[in-house]
PDB file of N, CA and C in Angstrom:
ATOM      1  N   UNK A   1      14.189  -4.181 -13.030  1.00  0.00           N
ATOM      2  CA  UNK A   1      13.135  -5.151 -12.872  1.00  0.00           C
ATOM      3  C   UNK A   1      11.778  -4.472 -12.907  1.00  0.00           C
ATOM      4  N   UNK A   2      10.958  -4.995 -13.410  1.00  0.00           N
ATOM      5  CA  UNK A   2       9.355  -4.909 -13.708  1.00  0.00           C
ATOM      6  C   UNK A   2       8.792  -5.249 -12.281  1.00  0.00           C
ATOM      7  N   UNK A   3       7.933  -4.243 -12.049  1.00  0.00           N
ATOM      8  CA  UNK A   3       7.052  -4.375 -10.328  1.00  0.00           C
ATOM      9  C   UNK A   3       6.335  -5.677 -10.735  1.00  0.00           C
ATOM     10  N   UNK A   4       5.567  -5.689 -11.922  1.00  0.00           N
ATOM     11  CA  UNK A   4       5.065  -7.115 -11.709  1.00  0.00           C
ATOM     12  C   UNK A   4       5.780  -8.281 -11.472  1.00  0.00           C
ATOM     13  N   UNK A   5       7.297  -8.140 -11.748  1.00  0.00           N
ATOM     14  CA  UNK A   5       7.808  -9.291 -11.664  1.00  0.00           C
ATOM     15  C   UNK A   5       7.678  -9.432 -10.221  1.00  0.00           C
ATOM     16  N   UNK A   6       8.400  -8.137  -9.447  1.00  0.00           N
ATOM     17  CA  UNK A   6       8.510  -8.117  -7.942  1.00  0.00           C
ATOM     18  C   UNK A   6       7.675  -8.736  -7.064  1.00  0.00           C
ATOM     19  N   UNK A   7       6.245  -8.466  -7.474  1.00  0.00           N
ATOM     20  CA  UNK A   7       5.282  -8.772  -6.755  1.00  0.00           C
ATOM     21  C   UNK A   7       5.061 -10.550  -6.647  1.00  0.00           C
ATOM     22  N   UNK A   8       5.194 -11.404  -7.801  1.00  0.00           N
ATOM     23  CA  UNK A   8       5.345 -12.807  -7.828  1.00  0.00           C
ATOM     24  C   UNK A   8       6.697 -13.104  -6.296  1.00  0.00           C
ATOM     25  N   UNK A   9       7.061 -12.409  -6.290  1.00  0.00           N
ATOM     26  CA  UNK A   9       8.558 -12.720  -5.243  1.00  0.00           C
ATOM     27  C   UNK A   9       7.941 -12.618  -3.992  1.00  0.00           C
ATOM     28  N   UNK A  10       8.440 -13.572  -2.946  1.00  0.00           N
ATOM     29  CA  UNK A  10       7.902 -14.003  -1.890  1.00  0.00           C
ATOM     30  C   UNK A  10       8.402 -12.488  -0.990  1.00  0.00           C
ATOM     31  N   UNK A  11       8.433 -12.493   0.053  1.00  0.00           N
ATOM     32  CA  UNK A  11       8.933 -11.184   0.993  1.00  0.00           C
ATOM     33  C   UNK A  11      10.351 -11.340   0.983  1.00  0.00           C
ATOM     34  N   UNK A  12      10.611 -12.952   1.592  1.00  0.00           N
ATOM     35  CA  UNK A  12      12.142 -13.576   1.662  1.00  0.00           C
ATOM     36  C   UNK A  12      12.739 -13.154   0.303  1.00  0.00           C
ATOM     37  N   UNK A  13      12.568 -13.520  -0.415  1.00  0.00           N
ATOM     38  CA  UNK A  13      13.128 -13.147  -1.679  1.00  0.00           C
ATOM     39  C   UNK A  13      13.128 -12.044  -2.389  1.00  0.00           C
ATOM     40  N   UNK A  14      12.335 -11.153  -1.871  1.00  0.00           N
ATOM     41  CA  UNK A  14      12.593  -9.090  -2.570  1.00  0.00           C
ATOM     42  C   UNK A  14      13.610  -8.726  -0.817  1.00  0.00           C
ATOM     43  N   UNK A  15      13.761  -9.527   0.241  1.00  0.00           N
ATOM     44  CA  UNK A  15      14.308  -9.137   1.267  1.00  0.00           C
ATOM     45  C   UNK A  15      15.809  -9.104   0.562  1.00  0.00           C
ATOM     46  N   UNK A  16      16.022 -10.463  -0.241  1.00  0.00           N
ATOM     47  CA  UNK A  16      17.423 -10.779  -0.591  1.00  0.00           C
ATOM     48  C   UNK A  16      17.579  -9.873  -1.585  1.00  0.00           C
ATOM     49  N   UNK A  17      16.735  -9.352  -2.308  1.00  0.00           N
ATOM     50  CA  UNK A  17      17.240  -8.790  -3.751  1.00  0.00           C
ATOM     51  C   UNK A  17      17.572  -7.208  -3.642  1.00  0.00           C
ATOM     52  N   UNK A  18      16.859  -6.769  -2.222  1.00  0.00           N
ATOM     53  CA  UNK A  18      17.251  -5.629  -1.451  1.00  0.00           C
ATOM     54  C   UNK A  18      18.165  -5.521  -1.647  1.00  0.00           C
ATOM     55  N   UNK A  19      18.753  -6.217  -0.809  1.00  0.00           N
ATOM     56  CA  UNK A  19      20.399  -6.140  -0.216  1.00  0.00           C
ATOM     57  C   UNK A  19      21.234  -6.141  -1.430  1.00  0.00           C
ATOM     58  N   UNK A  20      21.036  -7.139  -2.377  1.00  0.00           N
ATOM     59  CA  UNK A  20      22.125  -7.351  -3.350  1.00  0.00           C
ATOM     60  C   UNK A  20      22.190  -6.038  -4.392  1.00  0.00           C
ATOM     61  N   UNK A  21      20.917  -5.293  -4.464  1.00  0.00           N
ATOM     62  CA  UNK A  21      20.747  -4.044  -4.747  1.00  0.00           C
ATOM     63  C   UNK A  21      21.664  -2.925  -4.244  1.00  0.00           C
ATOM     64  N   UNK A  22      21.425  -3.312  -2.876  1.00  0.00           N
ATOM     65  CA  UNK A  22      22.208  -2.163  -2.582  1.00  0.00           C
ATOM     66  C   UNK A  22      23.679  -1.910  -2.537  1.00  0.00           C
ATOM     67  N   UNK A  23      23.644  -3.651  -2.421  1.00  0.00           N
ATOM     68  CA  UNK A  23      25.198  -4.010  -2.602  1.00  0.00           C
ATOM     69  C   UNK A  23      25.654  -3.071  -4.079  1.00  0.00           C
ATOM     70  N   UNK A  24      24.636  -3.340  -4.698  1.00  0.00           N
ATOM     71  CA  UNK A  24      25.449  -2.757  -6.503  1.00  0.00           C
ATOM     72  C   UNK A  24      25.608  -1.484  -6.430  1.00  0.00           C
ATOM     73  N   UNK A  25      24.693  -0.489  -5.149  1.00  0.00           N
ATOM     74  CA  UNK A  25      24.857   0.296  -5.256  1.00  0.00           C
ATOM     75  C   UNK A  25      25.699   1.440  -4.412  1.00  0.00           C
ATOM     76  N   UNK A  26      26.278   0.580  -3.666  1.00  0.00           N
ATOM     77  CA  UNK A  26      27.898   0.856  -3.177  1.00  0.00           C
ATOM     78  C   UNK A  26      28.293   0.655  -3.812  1.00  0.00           C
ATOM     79  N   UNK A  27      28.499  -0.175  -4.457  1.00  0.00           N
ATOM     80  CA  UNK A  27      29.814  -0.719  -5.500  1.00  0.00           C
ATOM     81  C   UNK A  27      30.058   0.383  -6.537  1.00  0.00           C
ATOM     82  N   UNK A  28      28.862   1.131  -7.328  1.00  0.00           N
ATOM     83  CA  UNK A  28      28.522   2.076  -8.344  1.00  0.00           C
ATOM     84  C   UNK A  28      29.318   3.191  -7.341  1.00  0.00           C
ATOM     85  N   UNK A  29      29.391   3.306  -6.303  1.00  0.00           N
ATOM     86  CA  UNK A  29      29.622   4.536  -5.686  1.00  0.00           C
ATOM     87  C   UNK A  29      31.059   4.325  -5.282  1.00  0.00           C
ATOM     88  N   UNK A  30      31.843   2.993  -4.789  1.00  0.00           N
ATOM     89  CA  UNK A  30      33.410   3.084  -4.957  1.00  0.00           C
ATOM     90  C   UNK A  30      33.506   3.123  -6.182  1.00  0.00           C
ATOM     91  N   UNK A  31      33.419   2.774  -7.343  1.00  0.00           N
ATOM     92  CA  UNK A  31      34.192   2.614  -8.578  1.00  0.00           C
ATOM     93  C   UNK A  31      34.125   4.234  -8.831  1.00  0.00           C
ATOM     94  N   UNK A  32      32.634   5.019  -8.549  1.00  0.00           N
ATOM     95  CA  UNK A  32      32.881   6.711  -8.816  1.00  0.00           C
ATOM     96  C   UNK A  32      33.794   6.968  -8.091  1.00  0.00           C
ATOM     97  N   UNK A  33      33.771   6.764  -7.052  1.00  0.00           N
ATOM     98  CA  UNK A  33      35.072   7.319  -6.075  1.00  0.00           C
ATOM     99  C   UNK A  33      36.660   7.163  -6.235  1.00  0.00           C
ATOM    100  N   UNK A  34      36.721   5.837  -7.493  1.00  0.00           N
ATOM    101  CA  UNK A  34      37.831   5.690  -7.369  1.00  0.00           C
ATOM    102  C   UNK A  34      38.716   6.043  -8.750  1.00  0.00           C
ATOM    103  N   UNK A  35      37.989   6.997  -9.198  1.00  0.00           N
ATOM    104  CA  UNK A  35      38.058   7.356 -10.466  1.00  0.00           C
ATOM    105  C   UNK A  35      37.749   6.731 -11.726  1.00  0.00           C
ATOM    106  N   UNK A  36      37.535   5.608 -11.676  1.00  0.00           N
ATOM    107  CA  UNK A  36      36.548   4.865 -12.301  1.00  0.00           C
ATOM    108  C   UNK A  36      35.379   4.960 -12.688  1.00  0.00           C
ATOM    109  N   UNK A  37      34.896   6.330 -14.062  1.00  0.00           N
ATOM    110  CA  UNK A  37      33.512   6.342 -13.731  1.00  0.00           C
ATOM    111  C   UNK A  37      32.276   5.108 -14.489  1.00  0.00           C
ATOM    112  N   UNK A  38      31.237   4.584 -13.775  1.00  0.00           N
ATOM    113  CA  UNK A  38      30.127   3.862 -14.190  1.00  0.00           C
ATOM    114  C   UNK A  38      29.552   4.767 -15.056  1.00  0.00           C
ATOM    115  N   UNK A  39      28.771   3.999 -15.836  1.00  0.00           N
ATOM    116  CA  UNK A  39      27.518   4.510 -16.914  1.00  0.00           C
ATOM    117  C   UNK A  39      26.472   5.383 -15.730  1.00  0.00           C
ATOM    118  N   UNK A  40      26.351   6.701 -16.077  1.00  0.00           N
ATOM    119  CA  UNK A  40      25.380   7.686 -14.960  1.00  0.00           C
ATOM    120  C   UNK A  40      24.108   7.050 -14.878  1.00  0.00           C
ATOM    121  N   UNK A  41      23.926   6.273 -15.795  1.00  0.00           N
ATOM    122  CA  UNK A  41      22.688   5.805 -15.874  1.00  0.00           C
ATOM    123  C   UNK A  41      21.955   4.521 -15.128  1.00  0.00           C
ATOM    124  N   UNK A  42      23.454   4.180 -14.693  1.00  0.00           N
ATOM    125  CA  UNK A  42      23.215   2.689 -13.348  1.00  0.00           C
ATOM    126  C   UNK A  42      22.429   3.414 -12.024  1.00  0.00           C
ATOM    127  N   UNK A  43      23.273   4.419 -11.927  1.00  0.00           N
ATOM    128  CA  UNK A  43      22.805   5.247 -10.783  1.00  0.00           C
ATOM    129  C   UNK A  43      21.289   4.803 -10.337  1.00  0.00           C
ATOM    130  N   UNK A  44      21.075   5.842 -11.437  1.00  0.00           N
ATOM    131  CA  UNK A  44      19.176   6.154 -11.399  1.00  0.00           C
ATOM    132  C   UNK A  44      18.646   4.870 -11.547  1.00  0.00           C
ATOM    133  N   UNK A  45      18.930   3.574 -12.349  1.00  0.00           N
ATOM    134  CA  UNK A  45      18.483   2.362 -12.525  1.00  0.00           C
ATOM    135  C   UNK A  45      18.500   1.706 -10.747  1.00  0.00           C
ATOM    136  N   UNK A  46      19.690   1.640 -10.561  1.00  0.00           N
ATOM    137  CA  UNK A  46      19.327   1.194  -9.131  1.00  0.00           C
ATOM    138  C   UNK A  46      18.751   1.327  -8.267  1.00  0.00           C
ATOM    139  N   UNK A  47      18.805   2.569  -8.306  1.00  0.00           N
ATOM    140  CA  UNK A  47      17.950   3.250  -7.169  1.00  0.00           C
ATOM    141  C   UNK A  47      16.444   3.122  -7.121  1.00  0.00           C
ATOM    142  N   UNK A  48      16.551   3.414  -8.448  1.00  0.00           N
ATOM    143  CA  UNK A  48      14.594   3.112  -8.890  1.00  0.00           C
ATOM    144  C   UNK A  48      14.232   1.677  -8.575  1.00  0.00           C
ATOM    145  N   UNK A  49      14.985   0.761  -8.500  1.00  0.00           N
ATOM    146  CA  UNK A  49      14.857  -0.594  -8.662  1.00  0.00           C
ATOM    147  C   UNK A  49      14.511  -0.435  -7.193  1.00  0.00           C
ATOM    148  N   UNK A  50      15.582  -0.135  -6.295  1.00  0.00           N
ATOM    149  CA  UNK A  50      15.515  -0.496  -4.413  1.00  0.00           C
ATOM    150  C   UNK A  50      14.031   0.472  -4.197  1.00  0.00           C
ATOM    151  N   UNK A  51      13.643   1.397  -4.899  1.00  0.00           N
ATOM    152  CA  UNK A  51      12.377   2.103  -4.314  1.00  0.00           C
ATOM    153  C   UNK A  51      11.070   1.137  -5.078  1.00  0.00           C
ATOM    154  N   UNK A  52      11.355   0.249  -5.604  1.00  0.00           N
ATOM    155  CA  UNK A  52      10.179  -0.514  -6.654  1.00  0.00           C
ATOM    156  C   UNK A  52       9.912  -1.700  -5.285  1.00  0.00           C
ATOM    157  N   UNK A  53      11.418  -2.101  -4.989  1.00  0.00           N
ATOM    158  CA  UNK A  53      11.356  -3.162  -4.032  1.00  0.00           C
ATOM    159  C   UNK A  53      10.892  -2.924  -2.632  1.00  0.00           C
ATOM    160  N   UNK A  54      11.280  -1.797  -2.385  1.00  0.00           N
ATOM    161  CA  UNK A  54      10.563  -1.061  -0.656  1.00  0.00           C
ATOM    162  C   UNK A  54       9.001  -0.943  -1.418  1.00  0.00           C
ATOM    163  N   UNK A  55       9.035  -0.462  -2.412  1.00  0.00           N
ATOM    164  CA  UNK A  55       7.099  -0.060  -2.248  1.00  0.00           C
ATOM    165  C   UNK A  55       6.120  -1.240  -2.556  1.00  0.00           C
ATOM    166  N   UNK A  56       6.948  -2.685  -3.004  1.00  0.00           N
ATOM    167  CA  UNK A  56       5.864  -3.839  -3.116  1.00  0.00           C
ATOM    168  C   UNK A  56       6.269  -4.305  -1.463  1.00  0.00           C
ATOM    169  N   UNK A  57       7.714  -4.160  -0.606  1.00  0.00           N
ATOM    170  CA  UNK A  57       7.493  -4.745   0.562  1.00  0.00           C
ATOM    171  C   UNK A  57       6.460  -4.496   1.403  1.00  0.00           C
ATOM    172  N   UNK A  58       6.559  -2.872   1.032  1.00  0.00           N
ATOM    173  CA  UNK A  58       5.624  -2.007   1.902  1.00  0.00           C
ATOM    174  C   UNK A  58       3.964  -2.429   1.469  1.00  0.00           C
ATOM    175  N   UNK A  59       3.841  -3.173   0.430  1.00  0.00           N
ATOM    176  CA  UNK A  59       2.250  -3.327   0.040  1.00  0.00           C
ATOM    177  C   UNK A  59       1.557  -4.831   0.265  1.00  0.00           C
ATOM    178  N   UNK A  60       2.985  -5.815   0.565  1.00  0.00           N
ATOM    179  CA  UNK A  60       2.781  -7.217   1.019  1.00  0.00           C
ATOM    180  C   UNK A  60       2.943  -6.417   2.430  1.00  0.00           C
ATOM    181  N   UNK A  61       3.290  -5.570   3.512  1.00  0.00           N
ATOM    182  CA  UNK A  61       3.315  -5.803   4.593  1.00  0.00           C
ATOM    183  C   UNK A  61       2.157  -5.557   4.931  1.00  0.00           C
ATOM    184  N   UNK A  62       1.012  -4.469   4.169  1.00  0.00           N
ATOM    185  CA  UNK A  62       0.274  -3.747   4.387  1.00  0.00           C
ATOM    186  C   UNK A  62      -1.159  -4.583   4.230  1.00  0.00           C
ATOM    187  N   UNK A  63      -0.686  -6.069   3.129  1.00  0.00           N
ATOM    188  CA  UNK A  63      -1.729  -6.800   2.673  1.00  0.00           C
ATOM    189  C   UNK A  63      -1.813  -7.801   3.716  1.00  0.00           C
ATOM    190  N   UNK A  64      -0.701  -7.930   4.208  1.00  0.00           N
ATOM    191  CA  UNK A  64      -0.417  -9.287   5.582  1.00  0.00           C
ATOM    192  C   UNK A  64      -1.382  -8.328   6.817  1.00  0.00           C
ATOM    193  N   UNK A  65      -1.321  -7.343   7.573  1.00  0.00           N
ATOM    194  CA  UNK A  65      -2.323  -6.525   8.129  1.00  0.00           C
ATOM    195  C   UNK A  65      -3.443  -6.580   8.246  1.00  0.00           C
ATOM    196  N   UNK A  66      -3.635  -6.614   7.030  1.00  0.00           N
ATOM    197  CA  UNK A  66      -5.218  -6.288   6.468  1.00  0.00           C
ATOM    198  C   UNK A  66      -6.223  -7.811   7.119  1.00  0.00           C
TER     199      UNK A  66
END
């Protein structure tokens, strides 16, 4: 996902997309585990995605503050 998209997303709604994130990214990590390997490249996609989503939470929390 595109940060600009992120940023249109309410708090409630990058709260939910968190989770389901991270959900994918257990999931990426049993299927490695279970000899099943994922595309290496989900990895890094996810991850980048959950740090896109912490750094607009972190900039709506910072704008709610202000």
């Amino acid at each position: 996902m595109k940060a600009k998209e992120l940023r249109e997303k309410t708090a409630d709604q990058l709260h939910e997309l968190l989770i389901e994130k991270r959900r994918e990214q257990f999931n990426l990590r049993m299927q490695a585990g279970s000899g099943q390997p994922p595309r290496s490249s989900d990895f890094g996609e996810v991850r980048r995605d959950i740090a896109r989503i912490k750094l607009i939470l972190g900039e709506k929390k910072m704008g709610d503050a202000a």
